[in-house]
Protein backbone atom coordinates (compact mmCIF):
# COMPACT_ATOMS: atom_id res chain seq x y z
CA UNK A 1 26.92 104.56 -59.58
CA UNK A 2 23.27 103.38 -60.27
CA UNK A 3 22.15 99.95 -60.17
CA UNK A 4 22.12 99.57 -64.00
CA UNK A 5 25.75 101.06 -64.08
CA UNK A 6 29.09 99.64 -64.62
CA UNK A 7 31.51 97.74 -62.13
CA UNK A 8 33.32 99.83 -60.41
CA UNK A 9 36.55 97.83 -61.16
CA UNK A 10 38.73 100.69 -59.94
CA UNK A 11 37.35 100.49 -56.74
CA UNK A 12 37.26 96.98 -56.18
CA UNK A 13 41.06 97.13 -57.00
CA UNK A 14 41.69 99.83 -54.44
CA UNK A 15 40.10 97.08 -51.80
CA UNK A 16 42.27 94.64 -52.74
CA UNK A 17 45.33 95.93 -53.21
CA UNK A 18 45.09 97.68 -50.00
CA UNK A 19 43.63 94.03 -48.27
CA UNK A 20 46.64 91.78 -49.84
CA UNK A 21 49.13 95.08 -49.10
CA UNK A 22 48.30 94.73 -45.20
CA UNK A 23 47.42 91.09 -44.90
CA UNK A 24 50.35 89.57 -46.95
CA UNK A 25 53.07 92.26 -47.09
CA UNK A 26 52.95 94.22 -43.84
CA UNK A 27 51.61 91.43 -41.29
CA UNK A 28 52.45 88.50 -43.04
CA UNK A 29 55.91 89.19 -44.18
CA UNK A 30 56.94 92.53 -42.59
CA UNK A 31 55.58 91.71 -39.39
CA UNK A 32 56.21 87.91 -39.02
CA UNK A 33 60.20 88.42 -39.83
CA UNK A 34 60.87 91.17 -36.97
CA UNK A 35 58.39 89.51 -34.14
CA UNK A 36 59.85 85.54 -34.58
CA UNK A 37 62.19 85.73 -37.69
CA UNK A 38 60.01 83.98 -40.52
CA UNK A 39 61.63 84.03 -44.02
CA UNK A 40 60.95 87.28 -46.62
CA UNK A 41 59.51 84.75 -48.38
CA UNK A 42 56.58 84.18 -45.68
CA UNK A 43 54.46 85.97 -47.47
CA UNK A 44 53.97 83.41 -50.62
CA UNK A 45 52.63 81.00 -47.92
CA UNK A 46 50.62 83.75 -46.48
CA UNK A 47 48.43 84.35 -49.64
CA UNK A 48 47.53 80.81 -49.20
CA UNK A 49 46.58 81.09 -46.12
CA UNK A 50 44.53 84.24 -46.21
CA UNK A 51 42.37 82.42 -48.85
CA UNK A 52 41.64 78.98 -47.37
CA UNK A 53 41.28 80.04 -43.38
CA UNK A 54 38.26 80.59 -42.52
CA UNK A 55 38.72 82.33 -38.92
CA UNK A 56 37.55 85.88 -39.15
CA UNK A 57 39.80 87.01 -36.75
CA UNK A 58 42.77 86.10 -39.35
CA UNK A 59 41.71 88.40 -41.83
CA UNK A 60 40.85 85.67 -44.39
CA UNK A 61 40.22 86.44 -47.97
CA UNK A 62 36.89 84.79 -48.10
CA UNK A 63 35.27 86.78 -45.46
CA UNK A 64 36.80 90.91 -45.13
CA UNK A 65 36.85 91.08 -48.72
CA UNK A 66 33.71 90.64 -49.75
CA UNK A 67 32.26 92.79 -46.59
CA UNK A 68 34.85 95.87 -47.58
CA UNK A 69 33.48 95.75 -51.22
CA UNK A 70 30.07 95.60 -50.38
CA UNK A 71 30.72 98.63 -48.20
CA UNK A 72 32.31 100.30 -50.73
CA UNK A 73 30.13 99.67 -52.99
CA UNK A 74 27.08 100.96 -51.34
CA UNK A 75 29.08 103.87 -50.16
CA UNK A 76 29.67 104.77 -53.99
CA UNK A 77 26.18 103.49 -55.03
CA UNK A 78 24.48 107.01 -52.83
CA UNK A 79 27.03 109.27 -53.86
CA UNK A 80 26.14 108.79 -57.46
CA UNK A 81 22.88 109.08 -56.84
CA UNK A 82 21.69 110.68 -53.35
CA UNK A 83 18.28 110.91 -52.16
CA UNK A 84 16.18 108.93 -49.80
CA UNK A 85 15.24 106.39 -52.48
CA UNK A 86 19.35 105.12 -52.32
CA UNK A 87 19.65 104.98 -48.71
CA UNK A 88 16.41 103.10 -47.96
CA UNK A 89 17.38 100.49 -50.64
CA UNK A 90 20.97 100.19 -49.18
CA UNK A 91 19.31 100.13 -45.68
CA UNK A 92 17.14 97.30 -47.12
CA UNK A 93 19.13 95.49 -48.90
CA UNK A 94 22.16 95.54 -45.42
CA UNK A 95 18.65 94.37 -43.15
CA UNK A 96 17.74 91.45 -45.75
CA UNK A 97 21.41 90.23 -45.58
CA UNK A 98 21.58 90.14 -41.51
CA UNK A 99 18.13 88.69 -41.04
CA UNK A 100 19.09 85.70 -43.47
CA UNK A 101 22.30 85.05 -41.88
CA UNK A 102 20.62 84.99 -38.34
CA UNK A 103 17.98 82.36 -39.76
CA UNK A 104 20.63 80.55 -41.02
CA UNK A 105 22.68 80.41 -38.20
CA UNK A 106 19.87 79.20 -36.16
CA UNK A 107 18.85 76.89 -38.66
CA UNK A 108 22.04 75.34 -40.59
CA UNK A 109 24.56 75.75 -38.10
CA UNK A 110 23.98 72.79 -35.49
CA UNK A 111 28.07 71.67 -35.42
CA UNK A 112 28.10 73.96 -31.97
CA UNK A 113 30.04 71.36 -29.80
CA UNK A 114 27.98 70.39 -26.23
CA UNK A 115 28.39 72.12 -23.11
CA UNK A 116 30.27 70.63 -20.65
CA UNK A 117 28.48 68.24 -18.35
CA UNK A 118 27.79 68.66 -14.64
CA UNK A 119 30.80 68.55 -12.64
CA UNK A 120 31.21 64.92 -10.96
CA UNK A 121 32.28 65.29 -7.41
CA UNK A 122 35.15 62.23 -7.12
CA UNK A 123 36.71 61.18 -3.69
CA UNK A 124 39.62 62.85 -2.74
CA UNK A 125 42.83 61.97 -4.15
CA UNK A 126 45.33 60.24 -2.20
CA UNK A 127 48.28 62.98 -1.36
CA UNK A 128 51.34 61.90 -3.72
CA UNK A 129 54.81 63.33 -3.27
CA UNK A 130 55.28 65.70 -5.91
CA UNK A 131 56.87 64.62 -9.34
CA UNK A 132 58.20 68.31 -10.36
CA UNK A 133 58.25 71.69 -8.99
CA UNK A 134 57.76 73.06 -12.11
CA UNK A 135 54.83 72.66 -14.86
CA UNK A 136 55.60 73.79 -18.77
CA UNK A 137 52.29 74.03 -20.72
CA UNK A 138 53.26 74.38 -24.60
CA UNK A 139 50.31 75.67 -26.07
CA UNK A 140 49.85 75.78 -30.08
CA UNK A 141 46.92 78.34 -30.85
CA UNK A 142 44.65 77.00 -33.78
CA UNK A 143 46.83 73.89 -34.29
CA UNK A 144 44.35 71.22 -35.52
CA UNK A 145 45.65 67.59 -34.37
CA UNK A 146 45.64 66.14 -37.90
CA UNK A 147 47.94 68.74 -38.70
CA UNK A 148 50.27 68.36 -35.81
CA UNK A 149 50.72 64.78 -36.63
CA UNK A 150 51.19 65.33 -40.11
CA UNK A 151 54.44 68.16 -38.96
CA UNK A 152 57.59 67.01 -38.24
CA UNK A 153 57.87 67.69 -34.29
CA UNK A 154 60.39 65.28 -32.83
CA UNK A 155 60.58 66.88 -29.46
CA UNK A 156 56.64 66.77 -28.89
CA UNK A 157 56.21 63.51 -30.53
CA UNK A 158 58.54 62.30 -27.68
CA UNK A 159 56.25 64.21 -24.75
CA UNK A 160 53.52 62.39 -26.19
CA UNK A 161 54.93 58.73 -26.50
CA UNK A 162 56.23 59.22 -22.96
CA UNK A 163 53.13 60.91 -21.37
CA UNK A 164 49.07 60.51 -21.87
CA UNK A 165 47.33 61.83 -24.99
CA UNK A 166 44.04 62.74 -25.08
CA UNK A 167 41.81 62.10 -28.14
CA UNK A 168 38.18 62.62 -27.38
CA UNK A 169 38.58 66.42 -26.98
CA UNK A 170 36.51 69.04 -28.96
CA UNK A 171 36.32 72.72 -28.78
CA UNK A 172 34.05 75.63 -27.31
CA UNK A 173 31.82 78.24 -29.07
CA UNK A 174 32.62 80.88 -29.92
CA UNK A 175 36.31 79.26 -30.89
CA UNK A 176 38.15 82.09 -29.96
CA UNK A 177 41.59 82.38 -28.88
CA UNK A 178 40.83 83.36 -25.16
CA UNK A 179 37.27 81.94 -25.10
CA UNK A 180 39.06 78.54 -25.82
CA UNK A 181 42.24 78.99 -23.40
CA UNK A 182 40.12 79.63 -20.13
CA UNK A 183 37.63 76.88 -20.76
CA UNK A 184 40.99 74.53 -21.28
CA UNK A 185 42.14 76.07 -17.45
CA UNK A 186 38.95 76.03 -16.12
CA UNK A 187 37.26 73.07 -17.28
CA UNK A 188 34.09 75.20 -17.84
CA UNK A 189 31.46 76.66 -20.57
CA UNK A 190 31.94 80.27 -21.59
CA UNK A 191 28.99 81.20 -19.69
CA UNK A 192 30.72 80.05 -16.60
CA UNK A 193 34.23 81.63 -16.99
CA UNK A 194 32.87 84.54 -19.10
CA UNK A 195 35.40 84.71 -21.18
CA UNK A 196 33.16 84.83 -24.28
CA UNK A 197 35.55 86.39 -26.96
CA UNK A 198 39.21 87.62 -27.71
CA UNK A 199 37.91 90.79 -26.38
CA UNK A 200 38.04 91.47 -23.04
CA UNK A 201 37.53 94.62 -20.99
CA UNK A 202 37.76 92.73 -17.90
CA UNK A 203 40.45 90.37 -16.88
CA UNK A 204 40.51 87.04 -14.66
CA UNK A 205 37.67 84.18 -15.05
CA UNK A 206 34.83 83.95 -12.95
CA UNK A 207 35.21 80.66 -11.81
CA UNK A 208 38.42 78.53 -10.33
CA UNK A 209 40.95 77.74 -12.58
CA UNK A 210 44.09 74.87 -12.54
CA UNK A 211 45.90 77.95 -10.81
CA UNK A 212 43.42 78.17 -8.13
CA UNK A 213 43.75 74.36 -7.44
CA UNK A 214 47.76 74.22 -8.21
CA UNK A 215 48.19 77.01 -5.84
CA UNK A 216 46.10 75.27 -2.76
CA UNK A 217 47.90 72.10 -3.23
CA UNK A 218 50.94 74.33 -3.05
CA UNK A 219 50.19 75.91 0.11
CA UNK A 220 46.76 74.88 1.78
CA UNK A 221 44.59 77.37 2.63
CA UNK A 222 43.45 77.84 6.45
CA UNK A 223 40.03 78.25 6.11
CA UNK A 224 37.66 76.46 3.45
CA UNK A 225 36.92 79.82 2.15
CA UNK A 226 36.31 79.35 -2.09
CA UNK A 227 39.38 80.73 -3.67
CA UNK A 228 39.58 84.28 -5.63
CA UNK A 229 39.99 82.83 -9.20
CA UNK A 230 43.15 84.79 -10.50
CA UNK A 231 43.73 83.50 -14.43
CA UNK A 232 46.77 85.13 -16.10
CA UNK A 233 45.48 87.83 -19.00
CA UNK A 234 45.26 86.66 -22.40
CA UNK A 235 48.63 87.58 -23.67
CA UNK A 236 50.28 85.93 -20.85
CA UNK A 237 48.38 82.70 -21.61
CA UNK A 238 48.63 82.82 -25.53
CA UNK A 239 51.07 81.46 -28.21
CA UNK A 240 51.70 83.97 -31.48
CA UNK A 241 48.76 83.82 -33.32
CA UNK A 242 47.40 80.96 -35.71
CA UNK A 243 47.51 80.38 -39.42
């Protein structure tokens, strides 16, 4: 495949067929009806999806496809004609792309939310009898607010017109899944937890959580020894995955 040479419109074909295959058939439709019982038909709404999200961790349309051709691509482009003079313009070409989407990132991409501020040290609260010896958090990963108020949700619209909503909230970066989840139970930046993406080789935050403090109220401590933070992994903490 030389520069000057056809598409390769068989390969490209191969990539998607093989992307919409997994994304849509297998995860969306297969996958979705045996883990929580969507419809066979889940997978209609799921080619919808797949193009407009832009998460990368969702396996959106916009984003793996175009990397998986380009790889493919280049991958085809110095078998059809090996030599040095291929690889050093694929090389060149892969090191132009990543050095203009780190200037642009540091240049264009200024919607990073702020970091929290310092924490503000309030007089101690005046003991209360407890209200419930239970707490239920119902946690809806990715769920935008607009969209939860445009859903029909009778049972949560209740919890909120009998309880306190919050509406000055805004999210973390990176927005990830568990990045997002311990700075809601901590109250902290990433750099403080260290929870800084979905992956995570080491469990537990590295800072107190609501746990810490719900489990001192619970049963005061003797000493004023700082607490061993003790967060719940990831998939204890997390919903089924977002659109």
């Amino acid at each position: 495949m030389a520069l000057t040479g056809s598409f390769p419109a068989g390969a490209a074909a191969v990539v998607l067929a093989f992307y919409f295959g997994f994304t849509v058939v297998l995860w969306g439709t297969i996958y979705y009806h045996l883990r929580i019982g969507t419809r066979w038909t889940n997978g209609i709404r799921f080619i919808r999806l797949v193009c407009e999200n832009p998460d990368p961790t969702s396996g959106n349309f916009l984003e793996q496809a175009p990397k998986v051709l380009m790889l493919v691509f280049a991958v085809l482009y110095v078998t059809g004609d090996p030599g040095a003079g291929s690889v050093s313009l694929v090389l060149g070409f892969s090191g132009a792309v990543a050095v203009a989407g780190l200037l642009l990132h540091q240049w264009f991409f200024t919607w990073v939310p702020a970091l929290p501020q310092p924490r503000i040290v309030l007089e101690p609260p005046v003991p209360q009898p407890p209200r419930s010896r239970r707490v239920i958090a119902i946690v809806i990963d990715g769920c935008r607010a607009d969209r939860l108020d445009e859903a029909r949700t009778p049972v949560i619209d209740r919890l909120r017109a009998e309880g306190t909503t919050f509406t000055r909230m805004s999210t973390v970066y990176p927005a990830r899944t568990v990045t997002c989840f311990a700075s809601m139970l901590t109250g902290a930046a990433p750099a403080t937890h260290g929870m800084r993406s979905n992956f995570v080789p080491s469990l537990g935050v590295k800072c107190e959580s609501v746990f810490d403090v719900l489990r001192r109220a619970a049963c005061p401590p003797a000493s004023s020894a700082s607490p061993i933070s003790s967060m719940p992994s990831a998939n204890a903490m997390s919903a089924p995955s977002r659109p």
